[in-house]
C-alpha atoms as a PDB file:
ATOM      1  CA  UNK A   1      -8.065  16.668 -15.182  1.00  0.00           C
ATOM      2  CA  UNK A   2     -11.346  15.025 -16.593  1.00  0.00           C
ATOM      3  CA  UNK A   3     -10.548  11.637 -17.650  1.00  0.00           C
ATOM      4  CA  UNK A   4     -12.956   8.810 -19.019  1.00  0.00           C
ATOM      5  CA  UNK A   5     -12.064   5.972 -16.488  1.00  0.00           C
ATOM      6  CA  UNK A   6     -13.448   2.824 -18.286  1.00  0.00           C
ATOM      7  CA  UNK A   7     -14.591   0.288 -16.061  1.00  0.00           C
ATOM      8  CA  UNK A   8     -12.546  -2.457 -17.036  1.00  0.00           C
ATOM      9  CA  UNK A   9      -9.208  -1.448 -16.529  1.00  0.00           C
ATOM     10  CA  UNK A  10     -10.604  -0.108 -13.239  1.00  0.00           C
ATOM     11  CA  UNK A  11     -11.993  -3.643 -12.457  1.00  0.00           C
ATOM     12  CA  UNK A  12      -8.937  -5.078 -12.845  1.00  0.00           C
ATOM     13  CA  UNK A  13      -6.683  -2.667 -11.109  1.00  0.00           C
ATOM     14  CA  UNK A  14      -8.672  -2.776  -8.049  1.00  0.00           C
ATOM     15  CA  UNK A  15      -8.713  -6.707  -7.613  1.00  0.00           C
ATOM     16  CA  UNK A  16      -4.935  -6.450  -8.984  1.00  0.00           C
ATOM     17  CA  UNK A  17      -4.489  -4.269  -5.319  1.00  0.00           C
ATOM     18  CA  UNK A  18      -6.924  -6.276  -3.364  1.00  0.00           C
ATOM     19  CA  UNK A  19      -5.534  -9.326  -4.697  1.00  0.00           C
ATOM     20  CA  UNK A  20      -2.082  -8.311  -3.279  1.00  0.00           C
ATOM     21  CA  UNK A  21      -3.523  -7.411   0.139  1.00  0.00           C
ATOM     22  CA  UNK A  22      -4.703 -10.947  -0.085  1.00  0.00           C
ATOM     23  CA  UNK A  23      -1.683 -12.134  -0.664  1.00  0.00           C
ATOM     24  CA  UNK A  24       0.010  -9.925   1.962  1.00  0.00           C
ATOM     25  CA  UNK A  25      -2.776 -11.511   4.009  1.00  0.00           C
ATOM     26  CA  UNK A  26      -2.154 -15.130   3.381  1.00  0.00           C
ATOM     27  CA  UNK A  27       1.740 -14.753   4.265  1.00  0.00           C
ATOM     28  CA  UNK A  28       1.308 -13.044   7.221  1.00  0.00           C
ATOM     29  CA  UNK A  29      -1.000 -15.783   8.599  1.00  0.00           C
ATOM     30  CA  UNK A  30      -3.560 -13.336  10.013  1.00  0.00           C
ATOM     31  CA  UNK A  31      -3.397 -10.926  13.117  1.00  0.00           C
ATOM     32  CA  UNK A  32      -3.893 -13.191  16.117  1.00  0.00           C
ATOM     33  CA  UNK A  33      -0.683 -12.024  17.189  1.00  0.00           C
ATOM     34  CA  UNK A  34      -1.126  -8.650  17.329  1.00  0.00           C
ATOM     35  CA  UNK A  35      -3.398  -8.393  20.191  1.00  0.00           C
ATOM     36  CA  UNK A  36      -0.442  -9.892  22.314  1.00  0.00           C
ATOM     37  CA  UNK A  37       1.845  -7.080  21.451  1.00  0.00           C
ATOM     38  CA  UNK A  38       2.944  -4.077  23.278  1.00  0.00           C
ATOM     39  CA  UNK A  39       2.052  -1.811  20.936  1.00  0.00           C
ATOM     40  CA  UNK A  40       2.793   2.463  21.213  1.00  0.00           C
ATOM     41  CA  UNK A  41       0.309   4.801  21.669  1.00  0.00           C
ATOM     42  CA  UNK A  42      -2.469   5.763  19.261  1.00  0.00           C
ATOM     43  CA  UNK A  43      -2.266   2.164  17.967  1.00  0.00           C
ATOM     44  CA  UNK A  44      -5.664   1.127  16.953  1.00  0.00           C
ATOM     45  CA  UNK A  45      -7.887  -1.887  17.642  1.00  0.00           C
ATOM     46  CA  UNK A  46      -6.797  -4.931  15.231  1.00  0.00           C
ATOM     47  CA  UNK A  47     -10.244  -5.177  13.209  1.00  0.00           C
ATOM     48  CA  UNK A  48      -9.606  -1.572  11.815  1.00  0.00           C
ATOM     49  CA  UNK A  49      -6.631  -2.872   9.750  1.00  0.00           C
ATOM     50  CA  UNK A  50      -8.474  -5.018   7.057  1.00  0.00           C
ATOM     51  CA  UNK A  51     -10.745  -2.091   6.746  1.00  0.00           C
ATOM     52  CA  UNK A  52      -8.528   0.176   6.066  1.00  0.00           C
ATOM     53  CA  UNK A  53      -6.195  -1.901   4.110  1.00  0.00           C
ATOM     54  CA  UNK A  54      -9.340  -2.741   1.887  1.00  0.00           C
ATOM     55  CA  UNK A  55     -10.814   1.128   1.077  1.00  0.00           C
ATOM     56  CA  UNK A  56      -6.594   1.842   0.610  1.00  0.00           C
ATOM     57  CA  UNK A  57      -6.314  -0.956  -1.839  1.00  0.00           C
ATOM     58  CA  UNK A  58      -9.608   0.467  -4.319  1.00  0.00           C
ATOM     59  CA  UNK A  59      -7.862   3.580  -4.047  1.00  0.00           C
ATOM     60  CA  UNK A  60      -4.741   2.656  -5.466  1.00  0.00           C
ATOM     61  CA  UNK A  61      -6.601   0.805  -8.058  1.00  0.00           C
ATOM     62  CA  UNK A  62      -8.283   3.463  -8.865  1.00  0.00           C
ATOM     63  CA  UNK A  63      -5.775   5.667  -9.128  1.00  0.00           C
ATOM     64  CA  UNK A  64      -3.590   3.228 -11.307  1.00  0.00           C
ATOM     65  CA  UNK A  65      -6.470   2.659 -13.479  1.00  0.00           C
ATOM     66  CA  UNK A  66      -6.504   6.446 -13.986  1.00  0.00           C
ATOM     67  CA  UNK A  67      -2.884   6.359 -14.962  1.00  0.00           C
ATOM     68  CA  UNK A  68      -3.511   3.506 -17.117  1.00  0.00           C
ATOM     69  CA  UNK A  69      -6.233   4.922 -19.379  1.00  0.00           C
ATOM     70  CA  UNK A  70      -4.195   8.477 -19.416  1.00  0.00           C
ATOM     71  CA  UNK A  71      -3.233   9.813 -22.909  1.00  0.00           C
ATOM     72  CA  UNK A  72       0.267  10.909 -23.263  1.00  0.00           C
ATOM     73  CA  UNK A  73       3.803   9.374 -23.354  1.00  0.00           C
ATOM     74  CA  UNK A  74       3.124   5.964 -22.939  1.00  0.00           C
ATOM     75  CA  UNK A  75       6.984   5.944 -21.413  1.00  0.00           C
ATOM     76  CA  UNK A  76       5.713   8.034 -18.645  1.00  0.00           C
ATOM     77  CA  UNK A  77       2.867   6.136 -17.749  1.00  0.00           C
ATOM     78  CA  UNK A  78       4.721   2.270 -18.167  1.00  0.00           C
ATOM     79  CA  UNK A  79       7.386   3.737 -15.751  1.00  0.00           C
ATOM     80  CA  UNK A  80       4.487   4.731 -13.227  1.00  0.00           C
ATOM     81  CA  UNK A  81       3.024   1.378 -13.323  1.00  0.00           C
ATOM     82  CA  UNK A  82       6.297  -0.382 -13.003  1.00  0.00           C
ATOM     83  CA  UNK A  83       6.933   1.678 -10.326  1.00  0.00           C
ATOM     84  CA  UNK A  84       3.499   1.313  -8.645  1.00  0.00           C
ATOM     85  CA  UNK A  85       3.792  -2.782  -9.379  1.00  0.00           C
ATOM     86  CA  UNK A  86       7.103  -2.742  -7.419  1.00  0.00           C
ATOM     87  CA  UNK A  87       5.471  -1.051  -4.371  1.00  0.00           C
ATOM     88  CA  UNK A  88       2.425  -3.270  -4.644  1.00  0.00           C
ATOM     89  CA  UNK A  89       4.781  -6.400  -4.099  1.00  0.00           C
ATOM     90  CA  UNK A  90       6.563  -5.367  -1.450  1.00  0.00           C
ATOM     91  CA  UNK A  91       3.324  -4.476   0.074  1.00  0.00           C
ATOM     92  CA  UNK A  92       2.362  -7.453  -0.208  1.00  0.00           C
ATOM     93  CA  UNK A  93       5.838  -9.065   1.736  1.00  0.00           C
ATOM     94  CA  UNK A  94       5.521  -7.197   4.452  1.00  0.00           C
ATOM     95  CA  UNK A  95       2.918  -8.843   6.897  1.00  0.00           C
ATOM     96  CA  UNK A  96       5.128 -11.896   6.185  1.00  0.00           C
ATOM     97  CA  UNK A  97       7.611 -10.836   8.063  1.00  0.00           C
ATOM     98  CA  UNK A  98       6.028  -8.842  10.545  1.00  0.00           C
ATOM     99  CA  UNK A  99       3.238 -11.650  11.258  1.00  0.00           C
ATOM    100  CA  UNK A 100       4.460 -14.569  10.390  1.00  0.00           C
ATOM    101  CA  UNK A 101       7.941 -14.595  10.925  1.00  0.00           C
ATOM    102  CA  UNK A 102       7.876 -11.795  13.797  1.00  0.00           C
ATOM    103  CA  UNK A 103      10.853 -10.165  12.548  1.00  0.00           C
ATOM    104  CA  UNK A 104       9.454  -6.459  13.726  1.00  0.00           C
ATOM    105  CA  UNK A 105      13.192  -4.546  13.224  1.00  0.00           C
ATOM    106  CA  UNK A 106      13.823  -6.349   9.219  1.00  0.00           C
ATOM    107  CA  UNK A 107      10.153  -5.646   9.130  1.00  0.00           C
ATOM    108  CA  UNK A 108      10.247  -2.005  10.357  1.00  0.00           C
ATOM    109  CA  UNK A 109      13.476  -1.949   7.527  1.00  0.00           C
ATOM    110  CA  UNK A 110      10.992  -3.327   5.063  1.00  0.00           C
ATOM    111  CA  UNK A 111       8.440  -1.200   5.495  1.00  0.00           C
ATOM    112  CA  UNK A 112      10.799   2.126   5.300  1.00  0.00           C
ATOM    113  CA  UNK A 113      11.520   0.770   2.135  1.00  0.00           C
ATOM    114  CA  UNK A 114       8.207   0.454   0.944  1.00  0.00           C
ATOM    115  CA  UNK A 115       7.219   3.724   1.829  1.00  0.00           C
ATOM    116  CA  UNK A 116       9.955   5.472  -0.341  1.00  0.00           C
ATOM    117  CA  UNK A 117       8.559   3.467  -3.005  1.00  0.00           C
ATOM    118  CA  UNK A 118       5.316   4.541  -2.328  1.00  0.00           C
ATOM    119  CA  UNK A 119       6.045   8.252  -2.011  1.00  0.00           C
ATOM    120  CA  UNK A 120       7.884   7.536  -4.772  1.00  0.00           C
ATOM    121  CA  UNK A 121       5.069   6.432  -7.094  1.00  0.00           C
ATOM    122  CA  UNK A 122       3.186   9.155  -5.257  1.00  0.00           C
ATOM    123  CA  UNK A 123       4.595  11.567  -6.925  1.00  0.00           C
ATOM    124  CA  UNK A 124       4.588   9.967 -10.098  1.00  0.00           C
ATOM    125  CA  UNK A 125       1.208   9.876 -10.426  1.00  0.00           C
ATOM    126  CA  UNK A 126       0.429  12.888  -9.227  1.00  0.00           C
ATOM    127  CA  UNK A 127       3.102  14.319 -11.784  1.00  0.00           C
ATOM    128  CA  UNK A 128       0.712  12.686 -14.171  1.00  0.00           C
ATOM    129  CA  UNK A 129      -2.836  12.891 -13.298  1.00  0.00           C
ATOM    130  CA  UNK A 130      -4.105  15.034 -10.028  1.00  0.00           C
ATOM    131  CA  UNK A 131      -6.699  12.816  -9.074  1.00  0.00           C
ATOM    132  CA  UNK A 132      -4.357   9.673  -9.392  1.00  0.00           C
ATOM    133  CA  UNK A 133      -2.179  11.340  -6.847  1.00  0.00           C
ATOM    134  CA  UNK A 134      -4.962  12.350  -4.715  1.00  0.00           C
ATOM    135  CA  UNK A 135      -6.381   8.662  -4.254  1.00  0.00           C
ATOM    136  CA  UNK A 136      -2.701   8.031  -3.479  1.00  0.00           C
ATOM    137  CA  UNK A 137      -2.180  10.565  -0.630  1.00  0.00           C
ATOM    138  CA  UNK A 138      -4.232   8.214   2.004  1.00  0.00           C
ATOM    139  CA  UNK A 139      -1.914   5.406   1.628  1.00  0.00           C
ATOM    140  CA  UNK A 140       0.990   7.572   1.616  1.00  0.00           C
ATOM    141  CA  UNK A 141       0.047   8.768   4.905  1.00  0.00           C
ATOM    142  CA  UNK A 142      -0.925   5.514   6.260  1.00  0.00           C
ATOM    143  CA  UNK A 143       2.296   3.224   5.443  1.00  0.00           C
ATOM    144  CA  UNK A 144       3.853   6.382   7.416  1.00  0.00           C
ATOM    145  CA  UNK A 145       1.622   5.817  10.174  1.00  0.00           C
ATOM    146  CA  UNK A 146       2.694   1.757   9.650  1.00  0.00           C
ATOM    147  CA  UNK A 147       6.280   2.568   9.992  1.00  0.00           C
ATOM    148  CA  UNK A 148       5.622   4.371  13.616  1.00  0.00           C
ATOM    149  CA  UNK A 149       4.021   1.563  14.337  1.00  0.00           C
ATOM    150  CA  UNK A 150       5.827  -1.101  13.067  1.00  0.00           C
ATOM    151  CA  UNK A 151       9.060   0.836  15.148  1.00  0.00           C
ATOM    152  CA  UNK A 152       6.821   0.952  18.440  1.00  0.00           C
ATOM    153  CA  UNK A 153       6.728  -2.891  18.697  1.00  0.00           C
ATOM    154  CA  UNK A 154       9.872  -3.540  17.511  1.00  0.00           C
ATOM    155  CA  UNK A 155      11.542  -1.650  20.170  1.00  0.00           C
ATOM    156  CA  UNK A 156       8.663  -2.445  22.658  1.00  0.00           C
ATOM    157  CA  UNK A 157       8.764  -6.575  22.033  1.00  0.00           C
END
């Protein structure tokens, strides 16, 4: 679906994500900790998470922009957002416990939470706007990635 995305409800949305990785940042107190992990296979080096985090982050801005500045039931669209706020604050929770506190199995719990929510809004935006799901489907597939992660050092620390 063509849409005209304007540019400042994209602004916003995107440093409305990044700001939450920030936060997620802030309360997880960095990733010093996770180079002294046993970690499962196919875990990747440390400096690969901010970057990824980061280009995941404009993406769901983007895509919650696009649902924004949709025309249509404005019910439809509120309950997206709400729904895509929700999962963008418990994103932001998350390296709390896993970093800071090092609670890896409530953090592993957490995180399985999260990613209903975010298959959840998933498929609310995509119900809504193609291209909104689309720009969803990375992080979809990477707080699923998390989760096997997140499950390898709990059970391995």
């Amino acid at each position: 679906m063509l849409l005209k995305l304007k540019w400042k409800p994209l602004l916003v949305s995107v440093l409305l994500a990044l700001a939450a990785g920030a936060l997620g940042a802030l309360l997880g107190g960095g990733m010093d900790s996770y180079t002294g992990l046993s970690r499962p296979p196919l875990s990747p080096p440390g400096w690969l998470f901010p970057a990824v985090w980061t280009l995941l982050y404009v993406l769901m801005g983007a895509a919650a922009a696009r649902v924004y500045c949709l025309r249509g039931p404005a019910g439809e669209r509120r309950g997206a957002l709400r729904l895509y706020a929700a999962q963008l604050a418990a994103n932001a929770l998350w390296p709390g416990l896993f970093f800071g506190l090092g609670l890896y199995w409530g953090a592993a719990a957490w995180l399985a939470a999260l990613l209903a929510l975010v298959i959840w809004t998933w498929a609310r935006f995509r119900r809504l706007d193609d291209l909104a799901g689309l720009l969803m489907a990375p992080y979809v597939l990477w707080c699923a990635f998390a989760l096997y992660l997140n499950l390898g050092v709990a059970a391995l620390n």
